[in-house]
N, C-alpha and C. Protein backbone atom coordinates (compact mmCIF):
# COMPACT_ATOMS: atom_id res chain seq x y z
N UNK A 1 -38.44 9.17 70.04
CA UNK A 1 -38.45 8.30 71.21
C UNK A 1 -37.12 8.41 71.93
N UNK A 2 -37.20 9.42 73.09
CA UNK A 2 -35.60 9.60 73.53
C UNK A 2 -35.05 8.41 74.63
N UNK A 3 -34.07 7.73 74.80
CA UNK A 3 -33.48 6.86 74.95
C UNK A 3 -33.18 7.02 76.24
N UNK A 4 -32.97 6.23 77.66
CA UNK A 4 -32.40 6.66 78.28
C UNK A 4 -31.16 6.75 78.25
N UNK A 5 -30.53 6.03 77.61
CA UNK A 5 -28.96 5.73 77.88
C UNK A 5 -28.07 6.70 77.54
N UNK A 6 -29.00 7.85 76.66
CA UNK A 6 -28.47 9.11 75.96
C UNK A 6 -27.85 9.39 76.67
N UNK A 7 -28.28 9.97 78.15
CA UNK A 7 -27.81 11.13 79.58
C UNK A 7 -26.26 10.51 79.82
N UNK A 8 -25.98 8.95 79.46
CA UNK A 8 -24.56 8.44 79.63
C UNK A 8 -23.50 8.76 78.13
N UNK A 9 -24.29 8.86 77.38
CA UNK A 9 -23.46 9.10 76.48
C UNK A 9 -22.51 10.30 76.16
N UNK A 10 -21.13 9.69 75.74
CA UNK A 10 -20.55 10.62 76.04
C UNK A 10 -19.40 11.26 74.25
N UNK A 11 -19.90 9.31 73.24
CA UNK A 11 -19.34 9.61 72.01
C UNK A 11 -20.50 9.31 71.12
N UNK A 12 -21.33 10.18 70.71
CA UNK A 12 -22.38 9.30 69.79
C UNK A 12 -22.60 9.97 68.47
N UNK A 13 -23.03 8.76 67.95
CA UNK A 13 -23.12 9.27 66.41
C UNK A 13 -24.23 9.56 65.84
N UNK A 14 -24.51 10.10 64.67
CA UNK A 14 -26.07 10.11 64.03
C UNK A 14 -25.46 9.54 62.75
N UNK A 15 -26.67 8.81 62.52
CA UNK A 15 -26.62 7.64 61.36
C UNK A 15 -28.07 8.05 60.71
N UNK A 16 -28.11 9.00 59.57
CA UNK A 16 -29.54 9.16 59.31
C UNK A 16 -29.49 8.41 57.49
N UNK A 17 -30.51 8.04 57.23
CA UNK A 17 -30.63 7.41 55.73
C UNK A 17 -32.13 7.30 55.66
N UNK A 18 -32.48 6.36 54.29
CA UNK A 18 -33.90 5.81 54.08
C UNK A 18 -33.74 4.14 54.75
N UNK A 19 -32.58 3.82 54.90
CA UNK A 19 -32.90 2.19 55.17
C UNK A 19 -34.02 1.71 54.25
N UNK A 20 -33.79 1.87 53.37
CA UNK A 20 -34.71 1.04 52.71
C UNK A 20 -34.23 0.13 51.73
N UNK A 21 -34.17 -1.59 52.27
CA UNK A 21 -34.11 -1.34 53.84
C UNK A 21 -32.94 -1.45 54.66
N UNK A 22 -32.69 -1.53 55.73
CA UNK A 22 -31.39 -1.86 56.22
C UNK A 22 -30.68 -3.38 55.69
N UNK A 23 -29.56 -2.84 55.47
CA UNK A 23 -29.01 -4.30 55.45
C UNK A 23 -27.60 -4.42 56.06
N UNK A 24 -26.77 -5.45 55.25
CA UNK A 24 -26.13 -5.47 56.90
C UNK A 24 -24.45 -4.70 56.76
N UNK A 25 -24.66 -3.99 54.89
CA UNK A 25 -23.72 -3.22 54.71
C UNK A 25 -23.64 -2.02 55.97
N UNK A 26 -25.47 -1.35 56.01
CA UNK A 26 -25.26 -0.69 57.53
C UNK A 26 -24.46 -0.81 58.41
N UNK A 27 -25.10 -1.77 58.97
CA UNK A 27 -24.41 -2.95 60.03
C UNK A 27 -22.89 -2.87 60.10
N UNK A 28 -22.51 -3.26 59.03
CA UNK A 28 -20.61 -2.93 59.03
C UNK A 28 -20.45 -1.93 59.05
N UNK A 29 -20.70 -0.70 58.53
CA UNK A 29 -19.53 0.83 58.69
C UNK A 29 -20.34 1.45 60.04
N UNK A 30 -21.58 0.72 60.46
CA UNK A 30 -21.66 1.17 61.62
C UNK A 30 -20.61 1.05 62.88
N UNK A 31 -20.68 -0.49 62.84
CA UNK A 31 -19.49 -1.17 63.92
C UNK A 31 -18.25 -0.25 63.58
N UNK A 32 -18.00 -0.40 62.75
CA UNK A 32 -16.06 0.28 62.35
C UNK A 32 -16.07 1.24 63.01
N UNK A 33 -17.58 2.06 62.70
CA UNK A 33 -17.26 3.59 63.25
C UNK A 33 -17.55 3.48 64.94
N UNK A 34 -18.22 2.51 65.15
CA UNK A 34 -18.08 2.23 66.60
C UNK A 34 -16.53 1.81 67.16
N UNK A 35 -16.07 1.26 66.74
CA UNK A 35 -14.69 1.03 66.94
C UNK A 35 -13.29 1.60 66.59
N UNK A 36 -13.74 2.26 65.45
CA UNK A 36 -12.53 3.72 64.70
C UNK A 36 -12.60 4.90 66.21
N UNK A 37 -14.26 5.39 66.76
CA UNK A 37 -13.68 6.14 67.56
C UNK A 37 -14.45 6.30 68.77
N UNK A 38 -14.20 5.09 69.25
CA UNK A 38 -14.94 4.95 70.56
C UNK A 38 -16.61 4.93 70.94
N UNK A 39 -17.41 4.85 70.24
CA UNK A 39 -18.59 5.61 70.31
C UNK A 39 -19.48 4.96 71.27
N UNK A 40 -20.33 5.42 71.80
CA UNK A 40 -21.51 4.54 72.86
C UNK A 40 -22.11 4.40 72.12
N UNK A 41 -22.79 5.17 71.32
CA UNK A 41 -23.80 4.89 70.48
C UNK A 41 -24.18 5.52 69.37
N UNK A 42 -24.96 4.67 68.58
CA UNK A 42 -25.16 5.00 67.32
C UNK A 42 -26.71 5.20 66.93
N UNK A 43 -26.92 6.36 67.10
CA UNK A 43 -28.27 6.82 66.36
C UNK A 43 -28.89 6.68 64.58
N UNK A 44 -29.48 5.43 64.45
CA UNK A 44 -29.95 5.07 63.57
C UNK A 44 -31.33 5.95 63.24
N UNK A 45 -31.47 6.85 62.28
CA UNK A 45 -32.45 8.20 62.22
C UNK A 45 -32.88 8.07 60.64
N UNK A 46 -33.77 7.34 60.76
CA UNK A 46 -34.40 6.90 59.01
C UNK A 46 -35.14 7.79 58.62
N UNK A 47 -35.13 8.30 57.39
CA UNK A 47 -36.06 9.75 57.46
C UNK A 47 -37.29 9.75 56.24
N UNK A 48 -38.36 10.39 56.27
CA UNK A 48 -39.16 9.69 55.21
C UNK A 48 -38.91 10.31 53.47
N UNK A 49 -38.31 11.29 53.77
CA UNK A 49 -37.32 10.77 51.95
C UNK A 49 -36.21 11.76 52.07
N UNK A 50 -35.15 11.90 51.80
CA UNK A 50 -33.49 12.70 51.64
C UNK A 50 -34.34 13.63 50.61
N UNK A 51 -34.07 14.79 50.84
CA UNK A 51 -33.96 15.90 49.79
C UNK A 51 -33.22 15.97 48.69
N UNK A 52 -32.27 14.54 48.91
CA UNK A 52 -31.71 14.63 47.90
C UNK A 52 -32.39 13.78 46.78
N UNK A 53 -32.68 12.85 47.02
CA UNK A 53 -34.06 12.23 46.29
C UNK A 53 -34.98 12.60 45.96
N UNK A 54 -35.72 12.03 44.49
CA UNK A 54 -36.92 12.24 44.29
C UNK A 54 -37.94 11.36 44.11
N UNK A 55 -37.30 9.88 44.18
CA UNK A 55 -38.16 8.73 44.80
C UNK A 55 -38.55 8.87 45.72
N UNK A 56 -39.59 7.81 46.27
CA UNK A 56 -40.05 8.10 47.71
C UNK A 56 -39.29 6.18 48.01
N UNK A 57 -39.21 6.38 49.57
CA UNK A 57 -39.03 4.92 50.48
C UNK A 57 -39.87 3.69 49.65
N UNK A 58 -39.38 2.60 48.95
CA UNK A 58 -39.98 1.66 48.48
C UNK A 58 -41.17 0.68 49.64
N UNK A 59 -40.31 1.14 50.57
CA UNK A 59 -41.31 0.58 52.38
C UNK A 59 -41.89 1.85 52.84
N UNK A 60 -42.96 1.28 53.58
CA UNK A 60 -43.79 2.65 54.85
C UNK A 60 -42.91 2.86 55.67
N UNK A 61 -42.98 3.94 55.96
CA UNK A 61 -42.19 4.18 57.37
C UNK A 61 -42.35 3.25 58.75
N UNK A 62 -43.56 2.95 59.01
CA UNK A 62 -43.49 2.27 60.04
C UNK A 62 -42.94 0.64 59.13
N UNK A 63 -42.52 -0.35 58.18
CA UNK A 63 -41.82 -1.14 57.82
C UNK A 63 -40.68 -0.54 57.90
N UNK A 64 -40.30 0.66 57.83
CA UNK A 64 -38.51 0.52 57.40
C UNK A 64 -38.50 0.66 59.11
N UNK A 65 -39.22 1.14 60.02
CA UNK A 65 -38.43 1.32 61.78
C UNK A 65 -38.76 0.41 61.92
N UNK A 66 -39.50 -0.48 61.73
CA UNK A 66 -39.45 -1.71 62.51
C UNK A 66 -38.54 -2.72 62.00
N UNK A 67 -38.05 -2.76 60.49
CA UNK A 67 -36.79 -3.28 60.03
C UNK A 67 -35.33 -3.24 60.81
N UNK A 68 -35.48 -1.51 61.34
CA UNK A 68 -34.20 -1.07 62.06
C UNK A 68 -34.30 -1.85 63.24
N UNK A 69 -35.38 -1.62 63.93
CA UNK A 69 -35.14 -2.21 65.26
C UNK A 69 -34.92 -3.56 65.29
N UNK A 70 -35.25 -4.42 64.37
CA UNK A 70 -34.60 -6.00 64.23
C UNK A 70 -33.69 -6.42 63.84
N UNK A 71 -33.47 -5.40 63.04
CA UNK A 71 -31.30 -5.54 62.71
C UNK A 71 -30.72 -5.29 63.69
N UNK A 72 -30.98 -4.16 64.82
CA UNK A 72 -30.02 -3.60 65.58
C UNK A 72 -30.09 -4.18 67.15
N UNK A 73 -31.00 -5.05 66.84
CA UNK A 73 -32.28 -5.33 68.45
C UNK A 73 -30.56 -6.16 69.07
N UNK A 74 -29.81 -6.88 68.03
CA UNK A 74 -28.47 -7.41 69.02
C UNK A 74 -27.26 -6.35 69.05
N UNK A 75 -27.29 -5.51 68.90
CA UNK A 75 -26.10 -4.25 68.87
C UNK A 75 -26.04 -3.53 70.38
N UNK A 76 -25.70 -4.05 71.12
CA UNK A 76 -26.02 -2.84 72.45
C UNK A 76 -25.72 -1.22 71.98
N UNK A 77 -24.58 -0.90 71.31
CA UNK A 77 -24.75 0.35 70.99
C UNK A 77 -25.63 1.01 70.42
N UNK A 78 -26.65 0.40 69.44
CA UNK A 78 -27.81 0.82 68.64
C UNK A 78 -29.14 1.59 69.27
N UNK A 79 -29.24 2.68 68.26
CA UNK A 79 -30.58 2.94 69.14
C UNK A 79 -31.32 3.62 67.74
N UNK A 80 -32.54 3.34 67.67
CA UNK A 80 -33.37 4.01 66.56
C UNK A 80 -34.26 4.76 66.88
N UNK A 81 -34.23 6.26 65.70
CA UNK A 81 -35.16 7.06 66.38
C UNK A 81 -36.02 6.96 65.43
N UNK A 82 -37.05 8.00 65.81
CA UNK A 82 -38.00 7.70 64.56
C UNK A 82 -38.73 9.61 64.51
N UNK A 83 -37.27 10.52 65.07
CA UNK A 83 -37.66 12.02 64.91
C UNK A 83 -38.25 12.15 63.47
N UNK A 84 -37.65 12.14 62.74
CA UNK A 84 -37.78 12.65 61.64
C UNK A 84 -38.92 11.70 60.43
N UNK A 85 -39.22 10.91 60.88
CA UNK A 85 -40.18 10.27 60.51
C UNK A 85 -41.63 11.10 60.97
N UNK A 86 -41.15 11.75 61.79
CA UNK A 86 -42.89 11.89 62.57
C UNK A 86 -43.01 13.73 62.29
N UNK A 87 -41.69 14.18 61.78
CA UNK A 87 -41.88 15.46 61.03
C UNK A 87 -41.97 15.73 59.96
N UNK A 88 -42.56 16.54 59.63
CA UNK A 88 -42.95 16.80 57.88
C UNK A 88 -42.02 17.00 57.47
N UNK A 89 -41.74 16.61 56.10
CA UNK A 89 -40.44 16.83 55.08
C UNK A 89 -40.34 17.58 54.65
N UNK A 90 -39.25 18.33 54.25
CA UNK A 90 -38.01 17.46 54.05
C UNK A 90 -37.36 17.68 55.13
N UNK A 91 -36.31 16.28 55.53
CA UNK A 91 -35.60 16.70 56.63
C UNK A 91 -34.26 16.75 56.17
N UNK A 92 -33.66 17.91 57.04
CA UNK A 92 -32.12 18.36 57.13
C UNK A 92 -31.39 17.69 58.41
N UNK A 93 -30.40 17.64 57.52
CA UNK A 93 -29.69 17.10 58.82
C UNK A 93 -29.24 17.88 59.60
N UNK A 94 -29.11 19.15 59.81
CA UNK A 94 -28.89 20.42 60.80
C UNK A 94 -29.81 20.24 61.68
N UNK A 95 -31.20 20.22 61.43
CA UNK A 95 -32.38 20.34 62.23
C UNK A 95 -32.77 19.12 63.10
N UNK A 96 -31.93 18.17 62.35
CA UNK A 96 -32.46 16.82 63.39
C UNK A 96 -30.95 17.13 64.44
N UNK A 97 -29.70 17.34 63.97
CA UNK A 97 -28.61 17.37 65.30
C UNK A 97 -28.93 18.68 66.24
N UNK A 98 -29.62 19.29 65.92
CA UNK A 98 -29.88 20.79 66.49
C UNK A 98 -31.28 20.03 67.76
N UNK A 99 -32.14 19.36 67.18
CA UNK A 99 -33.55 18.89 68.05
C UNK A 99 -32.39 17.48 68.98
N UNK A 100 -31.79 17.00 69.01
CA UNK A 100 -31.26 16.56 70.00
C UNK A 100 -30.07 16.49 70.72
N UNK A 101 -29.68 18.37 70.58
CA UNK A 101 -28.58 18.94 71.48
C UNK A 101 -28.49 18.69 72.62
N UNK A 102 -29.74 18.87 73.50
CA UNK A 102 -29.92 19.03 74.73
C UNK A 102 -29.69 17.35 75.31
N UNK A 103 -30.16 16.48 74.31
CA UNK A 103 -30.58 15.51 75.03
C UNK A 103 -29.01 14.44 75.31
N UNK A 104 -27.83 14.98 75.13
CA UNK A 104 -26.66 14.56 75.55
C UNK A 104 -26.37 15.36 76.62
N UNK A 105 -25.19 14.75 77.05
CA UNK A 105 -24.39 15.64 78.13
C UNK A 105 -23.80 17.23 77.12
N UNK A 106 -23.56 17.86 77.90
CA UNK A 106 -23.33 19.47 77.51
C UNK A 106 -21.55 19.16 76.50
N UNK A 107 -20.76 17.99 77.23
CA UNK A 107 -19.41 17.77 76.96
C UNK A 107 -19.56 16.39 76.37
N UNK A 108 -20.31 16.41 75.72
CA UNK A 108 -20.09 14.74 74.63
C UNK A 108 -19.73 15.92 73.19
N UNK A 109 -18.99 14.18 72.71
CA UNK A 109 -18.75 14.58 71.29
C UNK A 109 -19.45 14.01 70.12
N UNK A 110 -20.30 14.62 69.81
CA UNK A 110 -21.23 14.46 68.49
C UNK A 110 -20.72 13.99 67.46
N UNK A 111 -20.73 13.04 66.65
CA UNK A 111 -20.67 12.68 64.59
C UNK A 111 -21.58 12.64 63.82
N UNK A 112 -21.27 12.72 63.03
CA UNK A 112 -21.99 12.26 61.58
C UNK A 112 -21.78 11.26 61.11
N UNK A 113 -22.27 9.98 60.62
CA UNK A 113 -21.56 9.05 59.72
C UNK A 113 -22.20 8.94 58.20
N UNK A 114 -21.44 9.20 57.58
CA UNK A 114 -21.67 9.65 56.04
C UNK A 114 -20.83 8.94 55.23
N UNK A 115 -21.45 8.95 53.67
CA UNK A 115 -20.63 8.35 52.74
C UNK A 115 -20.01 9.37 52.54
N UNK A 116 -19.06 8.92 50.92
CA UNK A 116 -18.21 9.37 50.72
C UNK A 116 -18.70 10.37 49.63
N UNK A 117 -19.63 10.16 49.19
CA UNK A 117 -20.93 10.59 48.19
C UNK A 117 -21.26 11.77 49.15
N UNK A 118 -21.95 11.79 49.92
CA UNK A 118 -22.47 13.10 50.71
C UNK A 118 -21.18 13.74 51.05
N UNK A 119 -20.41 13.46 51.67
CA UNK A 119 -18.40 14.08 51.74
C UNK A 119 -18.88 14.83 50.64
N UNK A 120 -18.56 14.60 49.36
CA UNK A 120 -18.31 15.16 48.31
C UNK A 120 -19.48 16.35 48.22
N UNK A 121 -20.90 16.48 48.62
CA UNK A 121 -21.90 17.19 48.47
C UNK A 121 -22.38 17.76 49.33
N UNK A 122 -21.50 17.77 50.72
CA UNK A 122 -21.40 18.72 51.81
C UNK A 122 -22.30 20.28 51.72
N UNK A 123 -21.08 21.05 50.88
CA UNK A 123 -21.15 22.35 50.43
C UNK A 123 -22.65 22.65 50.18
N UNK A 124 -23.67 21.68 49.49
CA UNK A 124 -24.51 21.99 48.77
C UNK A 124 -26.02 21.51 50.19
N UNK A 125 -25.29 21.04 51.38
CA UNK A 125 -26.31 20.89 52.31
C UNK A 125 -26.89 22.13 52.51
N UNK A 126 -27.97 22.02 53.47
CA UNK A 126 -28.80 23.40 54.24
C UNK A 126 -28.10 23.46 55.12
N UNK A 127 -27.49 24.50 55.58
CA UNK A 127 -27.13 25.28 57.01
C UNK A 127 -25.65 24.01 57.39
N UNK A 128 -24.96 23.93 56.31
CA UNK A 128 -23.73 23.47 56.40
C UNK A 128 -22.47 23.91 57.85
N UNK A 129 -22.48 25.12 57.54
CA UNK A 129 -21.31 25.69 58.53
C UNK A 129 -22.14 25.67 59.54
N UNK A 130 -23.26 25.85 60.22
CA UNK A 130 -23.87 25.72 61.19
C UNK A 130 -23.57 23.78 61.78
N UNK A 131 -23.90 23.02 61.25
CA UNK A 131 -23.24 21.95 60.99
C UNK A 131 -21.97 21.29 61.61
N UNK A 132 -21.54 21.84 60.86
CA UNK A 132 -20.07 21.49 60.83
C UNK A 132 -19.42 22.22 62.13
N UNK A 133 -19.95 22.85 62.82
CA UNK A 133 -19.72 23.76 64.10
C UNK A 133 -20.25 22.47 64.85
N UNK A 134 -20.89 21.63 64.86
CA UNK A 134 -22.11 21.11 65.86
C UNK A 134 -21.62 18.89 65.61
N UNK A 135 -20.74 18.62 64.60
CA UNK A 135 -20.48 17.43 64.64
C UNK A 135 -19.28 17.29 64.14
N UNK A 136 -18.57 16.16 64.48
CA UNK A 136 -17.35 15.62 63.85
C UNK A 136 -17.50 14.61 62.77
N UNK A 137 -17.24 15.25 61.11
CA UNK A 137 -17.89 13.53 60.55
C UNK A 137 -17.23 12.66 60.48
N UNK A 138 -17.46 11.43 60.53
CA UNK A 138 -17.22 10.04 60.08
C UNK A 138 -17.61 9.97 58.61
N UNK A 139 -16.42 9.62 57.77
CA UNK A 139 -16.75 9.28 56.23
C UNK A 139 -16.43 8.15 55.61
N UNK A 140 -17.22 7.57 55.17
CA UNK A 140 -16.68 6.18 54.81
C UNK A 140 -16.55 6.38 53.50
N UNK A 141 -15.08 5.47 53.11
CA UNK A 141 -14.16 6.08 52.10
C UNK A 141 -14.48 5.24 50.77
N UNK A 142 -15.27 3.55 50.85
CA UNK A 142 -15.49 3.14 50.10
C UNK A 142 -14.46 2.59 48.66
N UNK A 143 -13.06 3.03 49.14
CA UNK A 143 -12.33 2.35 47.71
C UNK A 143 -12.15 4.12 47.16
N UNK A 144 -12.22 5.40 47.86
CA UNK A 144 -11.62 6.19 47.58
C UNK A 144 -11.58 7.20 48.62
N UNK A 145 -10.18 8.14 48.61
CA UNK A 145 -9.75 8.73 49.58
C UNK A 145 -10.59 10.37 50.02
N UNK A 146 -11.21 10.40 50.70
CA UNK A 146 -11.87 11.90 50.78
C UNK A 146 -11.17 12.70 51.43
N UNK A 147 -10.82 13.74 50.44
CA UNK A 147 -10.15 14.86 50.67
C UNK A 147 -10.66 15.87 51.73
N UNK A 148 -9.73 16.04 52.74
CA UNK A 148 -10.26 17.15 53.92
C UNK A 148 -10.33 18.40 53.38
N UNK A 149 -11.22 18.97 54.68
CA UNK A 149 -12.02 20.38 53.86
C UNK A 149 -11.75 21.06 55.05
N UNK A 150 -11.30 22.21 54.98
CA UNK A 150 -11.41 23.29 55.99
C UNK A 150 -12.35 23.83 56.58
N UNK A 151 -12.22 23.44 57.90
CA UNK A 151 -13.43 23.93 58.77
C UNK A 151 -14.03 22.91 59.09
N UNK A 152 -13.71 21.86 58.88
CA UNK A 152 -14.70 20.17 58.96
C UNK A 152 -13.65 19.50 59.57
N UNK A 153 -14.39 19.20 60.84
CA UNK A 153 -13.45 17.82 61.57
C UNK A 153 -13.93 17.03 60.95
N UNK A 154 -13.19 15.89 60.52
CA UNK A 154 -13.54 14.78 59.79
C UNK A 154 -12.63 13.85 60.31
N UNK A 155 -12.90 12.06 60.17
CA UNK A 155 -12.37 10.94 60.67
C UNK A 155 -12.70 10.43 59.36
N UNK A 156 -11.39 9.55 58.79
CA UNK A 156 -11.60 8.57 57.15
C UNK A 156 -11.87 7.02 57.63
N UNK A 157 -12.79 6.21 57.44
CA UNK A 157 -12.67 5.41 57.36
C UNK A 157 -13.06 4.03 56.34
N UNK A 158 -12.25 3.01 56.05
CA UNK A 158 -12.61 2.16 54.63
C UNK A 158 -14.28 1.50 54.70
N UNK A 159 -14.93 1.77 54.28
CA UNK A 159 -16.17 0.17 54.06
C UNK A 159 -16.20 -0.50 52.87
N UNK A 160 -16.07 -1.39 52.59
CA UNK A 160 -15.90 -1.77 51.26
C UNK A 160 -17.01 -2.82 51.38
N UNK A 161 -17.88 -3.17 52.15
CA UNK A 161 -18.97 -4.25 51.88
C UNK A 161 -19.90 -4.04 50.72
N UNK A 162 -19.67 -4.93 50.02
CA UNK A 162 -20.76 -5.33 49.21
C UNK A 162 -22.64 -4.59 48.60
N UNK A 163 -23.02 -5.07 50.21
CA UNK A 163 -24.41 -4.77 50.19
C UNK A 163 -24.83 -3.56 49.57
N UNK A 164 -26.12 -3.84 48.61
CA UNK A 164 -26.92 -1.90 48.38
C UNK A 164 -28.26 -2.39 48.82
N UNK A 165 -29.09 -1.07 48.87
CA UNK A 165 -30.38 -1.56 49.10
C UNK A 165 -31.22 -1.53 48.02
N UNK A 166 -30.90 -0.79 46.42
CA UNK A 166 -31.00 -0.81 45.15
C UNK A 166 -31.01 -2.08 44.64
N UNK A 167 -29.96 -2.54 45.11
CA UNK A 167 -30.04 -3.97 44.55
C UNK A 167 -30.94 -5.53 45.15
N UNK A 168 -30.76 -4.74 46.01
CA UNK A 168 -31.68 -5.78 47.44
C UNK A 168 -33.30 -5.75 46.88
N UNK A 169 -33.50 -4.53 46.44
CA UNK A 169 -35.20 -4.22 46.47
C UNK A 169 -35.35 -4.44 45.06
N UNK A 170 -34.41 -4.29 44.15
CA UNK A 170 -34.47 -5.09 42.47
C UNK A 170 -34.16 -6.62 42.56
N UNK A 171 -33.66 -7.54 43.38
CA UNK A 171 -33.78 -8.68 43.34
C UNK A 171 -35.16 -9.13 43.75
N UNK A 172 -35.75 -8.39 44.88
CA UNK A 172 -37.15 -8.62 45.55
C UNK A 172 -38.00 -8.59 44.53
N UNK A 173 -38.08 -7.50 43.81
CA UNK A 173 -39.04 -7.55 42.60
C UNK A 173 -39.26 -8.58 42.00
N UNK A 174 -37.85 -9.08 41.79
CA UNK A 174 -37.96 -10.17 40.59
C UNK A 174 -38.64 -11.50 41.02
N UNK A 175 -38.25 -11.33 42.46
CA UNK A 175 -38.70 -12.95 43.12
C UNK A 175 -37.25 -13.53 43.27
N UNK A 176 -35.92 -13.38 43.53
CA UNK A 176 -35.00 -13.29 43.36
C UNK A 176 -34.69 -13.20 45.24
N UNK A 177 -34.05 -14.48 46.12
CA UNK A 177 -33.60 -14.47 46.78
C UNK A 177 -33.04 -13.12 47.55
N UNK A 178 -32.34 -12.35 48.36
CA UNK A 178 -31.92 -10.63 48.13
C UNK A 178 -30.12 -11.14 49.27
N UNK A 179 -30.10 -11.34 48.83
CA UNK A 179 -28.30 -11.30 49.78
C UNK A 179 -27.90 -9.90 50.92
N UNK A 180 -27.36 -10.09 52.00
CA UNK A 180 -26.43 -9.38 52.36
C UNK A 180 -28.38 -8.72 53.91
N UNK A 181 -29.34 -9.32 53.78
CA UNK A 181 -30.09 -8.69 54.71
C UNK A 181 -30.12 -9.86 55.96
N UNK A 182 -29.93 -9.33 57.47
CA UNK A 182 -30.13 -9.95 58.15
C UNK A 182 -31.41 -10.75 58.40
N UNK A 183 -31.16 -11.78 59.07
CA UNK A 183 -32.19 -13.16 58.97
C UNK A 183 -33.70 -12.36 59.55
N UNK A 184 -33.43 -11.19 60.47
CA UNK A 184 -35.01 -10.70 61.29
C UNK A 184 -35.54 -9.96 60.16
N UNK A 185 -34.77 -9.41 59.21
CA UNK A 185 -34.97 -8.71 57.92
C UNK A 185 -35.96 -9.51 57.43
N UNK A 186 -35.38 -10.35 56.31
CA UNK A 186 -35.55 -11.05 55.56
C UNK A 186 -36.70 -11.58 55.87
N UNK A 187 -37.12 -12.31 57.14
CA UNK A 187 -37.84 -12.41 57.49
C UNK A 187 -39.61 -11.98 57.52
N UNK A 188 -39.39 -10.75 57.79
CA UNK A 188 -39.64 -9.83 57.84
C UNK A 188 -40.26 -8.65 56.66
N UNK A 189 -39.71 -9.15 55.54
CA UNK A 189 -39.46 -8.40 54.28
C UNK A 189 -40.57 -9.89 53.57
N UNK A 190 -40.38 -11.02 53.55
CA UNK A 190 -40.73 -12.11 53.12
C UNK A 190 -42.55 -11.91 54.27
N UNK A 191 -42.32 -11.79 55.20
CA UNK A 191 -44.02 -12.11 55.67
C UNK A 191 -44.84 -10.80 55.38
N UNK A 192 -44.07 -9.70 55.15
CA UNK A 192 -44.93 -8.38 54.46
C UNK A 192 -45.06 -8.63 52.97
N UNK A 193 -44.31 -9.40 52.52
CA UNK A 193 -44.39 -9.08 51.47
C UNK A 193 -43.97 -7.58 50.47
N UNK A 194 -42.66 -7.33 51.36
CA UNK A 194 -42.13 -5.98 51.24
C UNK A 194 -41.49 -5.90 49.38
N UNK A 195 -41.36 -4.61 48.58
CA UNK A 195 -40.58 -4.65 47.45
C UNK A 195 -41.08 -5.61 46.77
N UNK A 196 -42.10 -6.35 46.32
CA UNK A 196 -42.10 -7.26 45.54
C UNK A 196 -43.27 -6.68 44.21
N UNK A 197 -43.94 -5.78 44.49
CA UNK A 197 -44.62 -4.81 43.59
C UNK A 197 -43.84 -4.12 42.83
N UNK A 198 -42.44 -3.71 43.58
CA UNK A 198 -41.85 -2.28 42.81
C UNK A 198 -41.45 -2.74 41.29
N UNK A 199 -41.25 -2.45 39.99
CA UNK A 199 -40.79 -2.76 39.34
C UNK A 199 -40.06 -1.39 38.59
């Protein structure tokens, strides 16, 4: 679903995960990285499972985008796509920044925002140096320092919030209140009746 506001953008990021589901740890290293380096916007790109996984999304895809869009619905910078949801898996993250080259200006500057966990497992992506030609990452450092790598623009920055979504979707199980999810969430998660099967 391409955005208009893209054609203005001129610092934007890609934010791809499972959100499952979002919570509002998101929410924080998103902002920082909105504010560490200017960004218009932040492409929230939920995908229907990481290759690096071999679980699948504890939510449907259409619950985890419609989760996104109610966390982010007050963020003016926010925007959620739902590319890679609607393509067969597995998705790379080369192939989703490569399918929306065009749709910036020719002279914007592209990111990544990544943990510090993927930092570390770079090397072992698909079509890495292709990559790394094509974004600047954002790494959130989490309580440790990530070491720069040659050939990788990279930006460090701390998140230290709290929130997982591991833990969010193991409290749900239990019947167990879930901390740290915004109120449209929660909401939301409570009238689906989301995670409360998984055990």
């Amino acid at each position: 679903m391409s955005h208009p506001l893209m054609a203005d953008s001129r610092h934007i990021a890609f934010f791809g995960g499972t959100f499952d589901p979002i919570h509002e740890g998101h929410l924080d290293v998103a902002g920082k990285a909105v504010e560490a380096l200017s960004l218009n916007h932040v492409l929230f790109i939920p995908c229907r499972r990481s290759p690096h996984k071999t679980e699948a999304p504890g939510a449907s895809d259409d619950d985890r985008l419609h989760m996104l869009k109610l966390a982010t619905s007050d963020s003016p910078w926010a925007m959620v796509e739902d590319y890679e949801l609607k393509k067969p898996p597995p998705s790379y993250t080369s192939e989703t920044v490569a399918h929306f080259r065009d749709k910036f200006p020719a002279n914007s500057r592209r990111f990544l925002l990544i943990g510090y966990d993927q930092w570390e497992s770079l090397p072992r992506w698909k079509d890495i140096e292709k990559l790394a030609k094509e974004v600047e990452f954002i790494v959130v450092g989490r309580g440790k320092q990530p070491e720069s790598r040659e050939g990788y623009e990279a930006h460090f920055i701390e998140g230290n919030h709290p929130a997982s979504a591991s833990k969010i979707r193991e409290d749900l199980a239990k019947g167990h209140p879930p901390n740290w999810l915004p109120s449209s969430v929660k909401s939301y998660i409570s009238e689906k009746d989301l995670y409360s099967r998984i055990r």
